[in-house]
PDB file of N, CA and C in Angstrom:
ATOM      1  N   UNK A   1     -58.769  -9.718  43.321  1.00  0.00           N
ATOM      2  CA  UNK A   1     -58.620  -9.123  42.033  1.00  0.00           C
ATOM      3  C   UNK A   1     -57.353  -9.687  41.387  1.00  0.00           C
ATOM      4  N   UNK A   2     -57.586 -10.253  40.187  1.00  0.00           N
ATOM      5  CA  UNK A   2     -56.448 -10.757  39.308  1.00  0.00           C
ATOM      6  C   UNK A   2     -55.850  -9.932  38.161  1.00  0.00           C
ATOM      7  N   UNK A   3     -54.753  -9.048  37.950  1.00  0.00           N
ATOM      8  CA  UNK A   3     -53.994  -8.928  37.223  1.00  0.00           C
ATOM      9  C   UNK A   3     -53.375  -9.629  35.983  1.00  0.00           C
ATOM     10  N   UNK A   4     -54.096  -9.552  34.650  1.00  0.00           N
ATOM     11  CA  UNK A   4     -53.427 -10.500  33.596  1.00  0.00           C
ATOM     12  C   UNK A   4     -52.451  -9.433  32.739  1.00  0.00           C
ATOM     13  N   UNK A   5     -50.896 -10.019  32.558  1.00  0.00           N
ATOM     14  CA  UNK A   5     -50.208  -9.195  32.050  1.00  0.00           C
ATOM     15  C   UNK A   5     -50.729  -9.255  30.571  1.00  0.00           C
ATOM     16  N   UNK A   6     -50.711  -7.877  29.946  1.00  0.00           N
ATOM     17  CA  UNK A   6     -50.785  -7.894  28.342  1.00  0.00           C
ATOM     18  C   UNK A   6     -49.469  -7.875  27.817  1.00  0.00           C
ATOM     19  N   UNK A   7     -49.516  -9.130  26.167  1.00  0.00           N
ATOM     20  CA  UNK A   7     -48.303  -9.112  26.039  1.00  0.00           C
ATOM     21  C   UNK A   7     -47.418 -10.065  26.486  1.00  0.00           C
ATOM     22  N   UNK A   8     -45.809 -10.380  26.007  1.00  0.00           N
ATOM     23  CA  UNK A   8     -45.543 -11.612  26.694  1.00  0.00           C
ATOM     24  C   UNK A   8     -44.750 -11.404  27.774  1.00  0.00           C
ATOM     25  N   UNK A   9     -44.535 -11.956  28.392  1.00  0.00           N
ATOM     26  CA  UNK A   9     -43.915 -11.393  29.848  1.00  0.00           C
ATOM     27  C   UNK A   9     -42.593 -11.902  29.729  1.00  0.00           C
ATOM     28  N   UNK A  10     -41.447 -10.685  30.431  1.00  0.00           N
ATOM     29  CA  UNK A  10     -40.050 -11.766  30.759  1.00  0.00           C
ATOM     30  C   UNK A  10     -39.518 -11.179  29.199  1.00  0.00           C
ATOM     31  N   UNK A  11     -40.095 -10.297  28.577  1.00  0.00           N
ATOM     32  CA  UNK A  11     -39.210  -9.828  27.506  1.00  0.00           C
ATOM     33  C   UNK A  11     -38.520  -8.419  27.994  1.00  0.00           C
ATOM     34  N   UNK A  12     -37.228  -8.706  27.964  1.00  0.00           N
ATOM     35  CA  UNK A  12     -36.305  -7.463  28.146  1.00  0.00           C
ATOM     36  C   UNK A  12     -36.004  -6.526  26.504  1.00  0.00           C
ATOM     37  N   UNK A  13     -36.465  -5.726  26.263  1.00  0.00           N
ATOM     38  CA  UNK A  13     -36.188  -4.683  25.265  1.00  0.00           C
ATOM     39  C   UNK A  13     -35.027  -4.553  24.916  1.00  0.00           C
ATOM     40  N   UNK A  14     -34.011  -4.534  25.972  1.00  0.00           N
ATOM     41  CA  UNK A  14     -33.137  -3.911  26.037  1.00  0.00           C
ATOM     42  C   UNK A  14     -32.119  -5.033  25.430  1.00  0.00           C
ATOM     43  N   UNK A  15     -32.250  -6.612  26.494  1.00  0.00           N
ATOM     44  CA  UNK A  15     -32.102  -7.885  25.541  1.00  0.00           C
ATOM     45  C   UNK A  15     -31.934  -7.974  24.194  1.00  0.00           C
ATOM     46  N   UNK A  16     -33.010  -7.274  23.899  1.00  0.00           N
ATOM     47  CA  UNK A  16     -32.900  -7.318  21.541  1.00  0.00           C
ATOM     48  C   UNK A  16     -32.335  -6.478  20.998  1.00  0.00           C
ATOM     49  N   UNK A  17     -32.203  -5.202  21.668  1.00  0.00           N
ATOM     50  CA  UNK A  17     -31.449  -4.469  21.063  1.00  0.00           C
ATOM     51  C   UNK A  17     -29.845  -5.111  21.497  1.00  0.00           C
ATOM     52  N   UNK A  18     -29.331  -5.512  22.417  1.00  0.00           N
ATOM     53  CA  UNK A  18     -28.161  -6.191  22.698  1.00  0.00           C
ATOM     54  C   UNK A  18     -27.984  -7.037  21.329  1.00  0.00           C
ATOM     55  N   UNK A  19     -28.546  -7.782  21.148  1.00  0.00           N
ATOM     56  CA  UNK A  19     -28.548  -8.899  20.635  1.00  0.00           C
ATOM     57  C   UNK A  19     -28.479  -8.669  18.680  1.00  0.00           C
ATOM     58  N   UNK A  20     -29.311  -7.617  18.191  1.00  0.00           N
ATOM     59  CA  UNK A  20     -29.490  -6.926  17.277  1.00  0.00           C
ATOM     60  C   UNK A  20     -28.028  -6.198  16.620  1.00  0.00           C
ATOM     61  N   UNK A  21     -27.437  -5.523  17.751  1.00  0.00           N
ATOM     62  CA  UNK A  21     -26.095  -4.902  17.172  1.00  0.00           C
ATOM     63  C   UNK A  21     -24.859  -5.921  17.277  1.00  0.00           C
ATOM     64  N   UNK A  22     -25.023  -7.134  18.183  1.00  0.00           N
ATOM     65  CA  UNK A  22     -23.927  -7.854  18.427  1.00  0.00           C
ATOM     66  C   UNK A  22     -23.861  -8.643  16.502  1.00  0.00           C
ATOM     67  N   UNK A  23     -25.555  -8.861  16.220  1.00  0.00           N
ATOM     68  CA  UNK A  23     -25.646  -9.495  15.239  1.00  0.00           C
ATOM     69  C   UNK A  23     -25.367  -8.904  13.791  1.00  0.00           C
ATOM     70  N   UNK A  24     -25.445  -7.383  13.957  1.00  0.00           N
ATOM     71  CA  UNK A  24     -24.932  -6.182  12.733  1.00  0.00           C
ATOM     72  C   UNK A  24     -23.759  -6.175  12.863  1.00  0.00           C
ATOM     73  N   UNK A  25     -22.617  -6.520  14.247  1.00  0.00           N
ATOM     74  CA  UNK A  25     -21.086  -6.304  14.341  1.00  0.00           C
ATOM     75  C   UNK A  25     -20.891  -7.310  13.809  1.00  0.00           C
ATOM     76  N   UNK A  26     -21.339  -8.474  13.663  1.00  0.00           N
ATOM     77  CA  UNK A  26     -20.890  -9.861  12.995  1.00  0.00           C
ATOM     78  C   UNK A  26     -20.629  -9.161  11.538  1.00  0.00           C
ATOM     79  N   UNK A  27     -22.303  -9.114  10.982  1.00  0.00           N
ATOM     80  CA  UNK A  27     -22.002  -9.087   9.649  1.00  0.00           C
ATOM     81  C   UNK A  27     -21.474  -7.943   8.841  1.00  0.00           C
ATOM     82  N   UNK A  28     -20.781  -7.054   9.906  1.00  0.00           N
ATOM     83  CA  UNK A  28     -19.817  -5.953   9.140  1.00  0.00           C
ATOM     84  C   UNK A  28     -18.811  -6.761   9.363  1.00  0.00           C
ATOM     85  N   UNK A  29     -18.307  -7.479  10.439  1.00  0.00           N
ATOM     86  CA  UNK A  29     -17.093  -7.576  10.615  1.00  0.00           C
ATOM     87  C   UNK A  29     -16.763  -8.524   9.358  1.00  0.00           C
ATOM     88  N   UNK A  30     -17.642  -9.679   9.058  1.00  0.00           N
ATOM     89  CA  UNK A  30     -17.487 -10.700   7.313  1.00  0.00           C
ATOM     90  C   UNK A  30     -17.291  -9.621   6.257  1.00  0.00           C
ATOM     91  N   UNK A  31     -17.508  -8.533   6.580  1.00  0.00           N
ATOM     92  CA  UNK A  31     -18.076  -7.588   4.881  1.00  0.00           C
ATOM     93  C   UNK A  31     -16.034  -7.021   5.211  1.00  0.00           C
ATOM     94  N   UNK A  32     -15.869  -6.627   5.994  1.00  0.00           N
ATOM     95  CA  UNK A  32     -14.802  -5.857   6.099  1.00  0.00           C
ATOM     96  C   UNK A  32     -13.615  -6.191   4.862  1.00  0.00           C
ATOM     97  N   UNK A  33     -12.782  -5.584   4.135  1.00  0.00           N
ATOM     98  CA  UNK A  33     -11.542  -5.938   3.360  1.00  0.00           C
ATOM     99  C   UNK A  33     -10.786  -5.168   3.562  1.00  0.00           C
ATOM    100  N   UNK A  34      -9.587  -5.197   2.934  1.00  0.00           N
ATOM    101  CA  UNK A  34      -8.189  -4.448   3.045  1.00  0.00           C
ATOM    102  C   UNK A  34      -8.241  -4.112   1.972  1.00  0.00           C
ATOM    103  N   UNK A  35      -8.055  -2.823   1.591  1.00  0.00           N
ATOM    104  CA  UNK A  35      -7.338  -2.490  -0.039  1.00  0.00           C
ATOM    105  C   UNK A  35      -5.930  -2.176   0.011  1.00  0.00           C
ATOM    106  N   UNK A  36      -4.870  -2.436  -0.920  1.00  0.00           N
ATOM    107  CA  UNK A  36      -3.913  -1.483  -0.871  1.00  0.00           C
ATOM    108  C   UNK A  36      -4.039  -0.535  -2.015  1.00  0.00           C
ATOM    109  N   UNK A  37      -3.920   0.815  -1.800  1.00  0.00           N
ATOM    110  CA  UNK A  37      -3.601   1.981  -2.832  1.00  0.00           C
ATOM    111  C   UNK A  37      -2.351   1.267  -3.678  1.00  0.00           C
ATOM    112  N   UNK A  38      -2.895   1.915  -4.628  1.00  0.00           N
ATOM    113  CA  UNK A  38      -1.673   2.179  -6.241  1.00  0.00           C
ATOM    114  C   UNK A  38      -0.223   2.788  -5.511  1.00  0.00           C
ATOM    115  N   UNK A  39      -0.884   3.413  -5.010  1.00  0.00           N
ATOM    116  CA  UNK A  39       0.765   4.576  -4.301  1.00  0.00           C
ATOM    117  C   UNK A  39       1.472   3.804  -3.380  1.00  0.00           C
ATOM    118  N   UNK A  40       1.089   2.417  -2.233  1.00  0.00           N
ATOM    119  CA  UNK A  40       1.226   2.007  -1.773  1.00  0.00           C
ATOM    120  C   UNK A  40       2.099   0.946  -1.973  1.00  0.00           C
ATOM    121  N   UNK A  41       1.373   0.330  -3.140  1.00  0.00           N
ATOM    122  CA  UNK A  41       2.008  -0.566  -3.752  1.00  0.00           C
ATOM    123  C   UNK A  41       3.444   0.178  -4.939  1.00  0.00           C
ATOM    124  N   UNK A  42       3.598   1.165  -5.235  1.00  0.00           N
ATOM    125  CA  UNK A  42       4.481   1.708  -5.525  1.00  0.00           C
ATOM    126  C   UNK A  42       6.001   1.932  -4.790  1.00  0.00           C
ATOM    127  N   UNK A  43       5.235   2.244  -3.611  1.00  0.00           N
ATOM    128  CA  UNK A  43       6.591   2.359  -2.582  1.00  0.00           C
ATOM    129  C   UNK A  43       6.786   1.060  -1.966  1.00  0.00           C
ATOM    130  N   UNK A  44       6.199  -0.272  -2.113  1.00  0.00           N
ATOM    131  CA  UNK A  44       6.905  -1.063  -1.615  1.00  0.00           C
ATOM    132  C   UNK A  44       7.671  -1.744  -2.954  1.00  0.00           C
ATOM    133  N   UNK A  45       7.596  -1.491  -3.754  1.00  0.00           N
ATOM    134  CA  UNK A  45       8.784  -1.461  -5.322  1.00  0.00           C
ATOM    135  C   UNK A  45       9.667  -1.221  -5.203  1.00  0.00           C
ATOM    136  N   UNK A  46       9.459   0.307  -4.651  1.00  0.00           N
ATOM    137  CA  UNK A  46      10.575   1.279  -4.331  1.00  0.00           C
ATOM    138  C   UNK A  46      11.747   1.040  -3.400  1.00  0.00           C
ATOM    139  N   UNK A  47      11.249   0.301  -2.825  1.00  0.00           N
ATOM    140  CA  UNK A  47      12.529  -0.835  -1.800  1.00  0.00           C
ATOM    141  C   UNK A  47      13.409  -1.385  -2.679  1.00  0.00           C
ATOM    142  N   UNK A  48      12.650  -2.218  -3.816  1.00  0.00           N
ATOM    143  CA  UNK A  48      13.605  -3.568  -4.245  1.00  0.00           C
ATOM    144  C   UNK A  48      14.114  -2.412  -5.699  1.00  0.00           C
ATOM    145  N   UNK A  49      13.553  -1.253  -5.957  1.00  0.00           N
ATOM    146  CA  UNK A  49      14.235  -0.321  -6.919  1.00  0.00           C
ATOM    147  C   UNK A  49      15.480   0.053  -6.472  1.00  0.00           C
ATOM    148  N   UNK A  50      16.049   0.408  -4.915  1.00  0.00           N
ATOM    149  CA  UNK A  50      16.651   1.420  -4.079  1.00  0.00           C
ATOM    150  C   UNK A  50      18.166   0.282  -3.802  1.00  0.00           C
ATOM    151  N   UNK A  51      17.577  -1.060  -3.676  1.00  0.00           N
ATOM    152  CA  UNK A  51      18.594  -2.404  -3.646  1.00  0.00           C
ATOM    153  C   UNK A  51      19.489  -2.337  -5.286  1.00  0.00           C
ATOM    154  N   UNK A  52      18.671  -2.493  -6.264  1.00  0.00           N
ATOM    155  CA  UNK A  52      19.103  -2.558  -7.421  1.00  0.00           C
ATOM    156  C   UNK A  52      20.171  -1.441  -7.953  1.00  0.00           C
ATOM    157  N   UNK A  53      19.394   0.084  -7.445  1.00  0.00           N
ATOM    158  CA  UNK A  53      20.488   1.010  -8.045  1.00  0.00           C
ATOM    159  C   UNK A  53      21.839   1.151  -6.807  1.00  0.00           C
ATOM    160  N   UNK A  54      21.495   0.397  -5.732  1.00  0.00           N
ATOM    161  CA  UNK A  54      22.969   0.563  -4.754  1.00  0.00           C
ATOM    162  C   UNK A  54      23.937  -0.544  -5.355  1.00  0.00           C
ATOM    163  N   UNK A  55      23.250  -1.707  -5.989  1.00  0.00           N
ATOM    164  CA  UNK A  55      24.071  -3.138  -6.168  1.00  0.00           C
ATOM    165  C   UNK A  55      24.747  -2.373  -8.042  1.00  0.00           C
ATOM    166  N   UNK A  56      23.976  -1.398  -8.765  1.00  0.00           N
ATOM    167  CA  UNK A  56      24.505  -0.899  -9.993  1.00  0.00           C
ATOM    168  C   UNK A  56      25.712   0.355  -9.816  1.00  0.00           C
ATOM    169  N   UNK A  57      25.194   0.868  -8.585  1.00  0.00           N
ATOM    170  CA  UNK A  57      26.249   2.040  -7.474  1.00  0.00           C
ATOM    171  C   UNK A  57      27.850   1.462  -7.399  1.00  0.00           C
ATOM    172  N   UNK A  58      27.329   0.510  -6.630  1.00  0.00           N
ATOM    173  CA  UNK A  58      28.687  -0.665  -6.085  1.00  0.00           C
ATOM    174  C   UNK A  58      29.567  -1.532  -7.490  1.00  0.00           C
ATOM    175  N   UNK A  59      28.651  -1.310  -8.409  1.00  0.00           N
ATOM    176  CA  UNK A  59      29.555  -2.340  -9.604  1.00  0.00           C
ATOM    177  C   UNK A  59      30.049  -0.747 -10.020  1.00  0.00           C
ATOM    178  N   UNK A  60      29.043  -0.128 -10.567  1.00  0.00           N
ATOM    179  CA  UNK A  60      30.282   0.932 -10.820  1.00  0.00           C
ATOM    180  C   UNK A  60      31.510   1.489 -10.145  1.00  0.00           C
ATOM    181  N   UNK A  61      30.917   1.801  -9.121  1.00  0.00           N
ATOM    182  CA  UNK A  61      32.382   1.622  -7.902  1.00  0.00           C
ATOM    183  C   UNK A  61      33.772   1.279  -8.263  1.00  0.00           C
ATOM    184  N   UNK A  62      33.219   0.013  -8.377  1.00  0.00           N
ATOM    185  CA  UNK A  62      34.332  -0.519  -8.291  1.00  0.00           C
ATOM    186  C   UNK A  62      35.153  -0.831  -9.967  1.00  0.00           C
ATOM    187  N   UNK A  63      34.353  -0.135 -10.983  1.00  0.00           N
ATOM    188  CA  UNK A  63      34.567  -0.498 -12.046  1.00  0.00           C
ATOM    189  C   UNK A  63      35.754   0.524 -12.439  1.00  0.00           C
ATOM    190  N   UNK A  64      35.150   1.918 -11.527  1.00  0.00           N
ATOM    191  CA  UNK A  64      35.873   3.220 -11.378  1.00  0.00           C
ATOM    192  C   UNK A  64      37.640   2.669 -10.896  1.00  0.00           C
ATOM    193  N   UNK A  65      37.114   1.818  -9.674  1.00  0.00           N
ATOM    194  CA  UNK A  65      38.549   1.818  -9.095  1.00  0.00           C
ATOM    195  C   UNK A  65      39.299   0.728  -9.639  1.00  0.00           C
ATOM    196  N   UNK A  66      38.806  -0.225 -10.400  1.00  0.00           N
ATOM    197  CA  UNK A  66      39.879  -0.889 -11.091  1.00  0.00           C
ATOM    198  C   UNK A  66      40.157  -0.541 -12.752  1.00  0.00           C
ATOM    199  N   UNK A  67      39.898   0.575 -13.045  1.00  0.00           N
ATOM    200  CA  UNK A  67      40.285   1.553 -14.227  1.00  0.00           C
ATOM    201  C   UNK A  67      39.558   0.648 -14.899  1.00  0.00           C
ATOM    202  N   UNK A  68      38.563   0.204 -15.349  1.00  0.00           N
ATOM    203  CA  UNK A  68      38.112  -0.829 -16.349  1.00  0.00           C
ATOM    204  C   UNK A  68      36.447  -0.233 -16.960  1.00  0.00           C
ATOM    205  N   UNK A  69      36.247   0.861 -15.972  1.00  0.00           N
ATOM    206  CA  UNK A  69      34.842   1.681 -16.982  1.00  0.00           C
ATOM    207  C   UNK A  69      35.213   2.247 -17.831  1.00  0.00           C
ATOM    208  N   UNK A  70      34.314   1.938 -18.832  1.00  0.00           N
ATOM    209  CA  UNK A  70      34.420   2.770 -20.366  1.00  0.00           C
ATOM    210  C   UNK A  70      33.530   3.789 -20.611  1.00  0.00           C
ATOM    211  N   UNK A  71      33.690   4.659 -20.810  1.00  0.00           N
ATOM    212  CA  UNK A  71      32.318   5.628 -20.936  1.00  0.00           C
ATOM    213  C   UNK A  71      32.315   5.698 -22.544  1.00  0.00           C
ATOM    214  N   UNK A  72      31.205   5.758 -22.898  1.00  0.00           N
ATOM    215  CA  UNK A  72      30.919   5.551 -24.950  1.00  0.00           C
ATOM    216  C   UNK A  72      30.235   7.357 -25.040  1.00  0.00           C
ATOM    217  N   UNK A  73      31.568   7.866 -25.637  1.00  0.00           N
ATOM    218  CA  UNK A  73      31.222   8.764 -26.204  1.00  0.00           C
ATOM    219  C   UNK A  73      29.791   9.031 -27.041  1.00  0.00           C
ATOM    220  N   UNK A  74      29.333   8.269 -27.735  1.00  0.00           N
ATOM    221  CA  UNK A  74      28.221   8.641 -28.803  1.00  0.00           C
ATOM    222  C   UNK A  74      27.056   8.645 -27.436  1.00  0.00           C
ATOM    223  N   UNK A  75      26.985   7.790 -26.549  1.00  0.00           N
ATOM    224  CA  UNK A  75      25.501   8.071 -25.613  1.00  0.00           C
ATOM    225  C   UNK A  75      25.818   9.027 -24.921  1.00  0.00           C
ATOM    226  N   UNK A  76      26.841   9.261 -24.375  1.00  0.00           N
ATOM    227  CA  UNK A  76      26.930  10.971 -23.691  1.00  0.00           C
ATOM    228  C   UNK A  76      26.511  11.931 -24.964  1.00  0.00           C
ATOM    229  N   UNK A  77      27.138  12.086 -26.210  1.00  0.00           N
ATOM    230  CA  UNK A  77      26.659  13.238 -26.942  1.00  0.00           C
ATOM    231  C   UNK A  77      25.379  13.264 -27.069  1.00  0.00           C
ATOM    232  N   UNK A  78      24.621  11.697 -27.449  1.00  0.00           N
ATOM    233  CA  UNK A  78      23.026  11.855 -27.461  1.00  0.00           C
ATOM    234  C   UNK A  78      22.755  12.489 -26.229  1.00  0.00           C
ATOM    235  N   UNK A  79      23.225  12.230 -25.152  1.00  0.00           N
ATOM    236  CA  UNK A  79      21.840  12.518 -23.724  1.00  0.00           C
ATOM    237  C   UNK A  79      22.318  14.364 -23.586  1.00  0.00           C
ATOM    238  N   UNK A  80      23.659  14.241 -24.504  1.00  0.00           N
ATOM    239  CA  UNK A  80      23.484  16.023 -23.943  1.00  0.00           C
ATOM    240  C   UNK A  80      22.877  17.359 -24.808  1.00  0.00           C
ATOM    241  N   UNK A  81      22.677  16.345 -26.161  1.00  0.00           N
ATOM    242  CA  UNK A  81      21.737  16.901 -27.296  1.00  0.00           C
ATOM    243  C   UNK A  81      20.616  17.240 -27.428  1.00  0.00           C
ATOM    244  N   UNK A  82      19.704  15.809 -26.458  1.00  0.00           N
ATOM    245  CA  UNK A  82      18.364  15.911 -25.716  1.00  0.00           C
ATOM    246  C   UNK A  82      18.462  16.625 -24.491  1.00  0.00           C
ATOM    247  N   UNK A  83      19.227  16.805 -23.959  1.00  0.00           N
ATOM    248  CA  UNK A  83      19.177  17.876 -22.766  1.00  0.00           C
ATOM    249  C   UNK A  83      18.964  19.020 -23.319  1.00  0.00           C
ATOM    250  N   UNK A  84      19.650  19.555 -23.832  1.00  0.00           N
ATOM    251  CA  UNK A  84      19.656  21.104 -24.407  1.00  0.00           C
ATOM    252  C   UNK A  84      18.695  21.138 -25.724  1.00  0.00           C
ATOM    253  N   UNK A  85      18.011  20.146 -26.216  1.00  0.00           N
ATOM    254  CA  UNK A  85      16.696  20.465 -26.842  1.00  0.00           C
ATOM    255  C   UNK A  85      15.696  20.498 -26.394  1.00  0.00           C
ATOM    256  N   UNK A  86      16.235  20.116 -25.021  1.00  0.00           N
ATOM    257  CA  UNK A  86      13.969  19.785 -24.118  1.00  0.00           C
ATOM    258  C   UNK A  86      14.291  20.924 -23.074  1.00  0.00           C
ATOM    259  N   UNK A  87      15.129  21.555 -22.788  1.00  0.00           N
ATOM    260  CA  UNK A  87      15.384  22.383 -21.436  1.00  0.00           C
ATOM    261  C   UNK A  87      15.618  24.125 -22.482  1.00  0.00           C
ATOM    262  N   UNK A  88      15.331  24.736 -23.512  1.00  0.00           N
ATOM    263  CA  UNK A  88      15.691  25.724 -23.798  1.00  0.00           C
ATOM    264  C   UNK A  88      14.258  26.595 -23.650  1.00  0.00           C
TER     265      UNK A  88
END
């Protein structure tokens, strides 16, 4: 008595499905990107903002200690005019 397999023989199932997700990890892994957030990109600003007001810190500094800052009366009276018109 002879046995004929139905079907093709020597196929592992399990083989294609292997083979199937290795081939879906490919093409997510091409699709993949990086975004950076708005907020993200804000705080790395915020670095070269934090340099600028220490290097405007340090000139005043020193502007203090060699008696040579001037303070201009008329922009102090403006900023304290707008203070006490937006804060009442």
């Amino acid at each position: 008595m002879k046995i004929h397999h139905i079907g093709p023989a020597g196929v592992n199932p399990y083989q294609r499905q292997l083979a199937k997700t290795e081939r879906l990890a490919t093409e997510k892994a091409s699709r993949d990107q990086v975004e950076i957030s708005k907020e993200a990109k804000e705080l790395q600003e915020a670095a070269s903002w934090e340099q600028a007001r220490q290097a405007k810190l340090d000139e005043l500094r020193q502007q203090i200690e060699n008696g040579t800052y001037q303070v201009d009366p008329r922009a102090v009276a403006k900023r304290m005019i707008e203070y006490y018109r937006n804060h009442r």
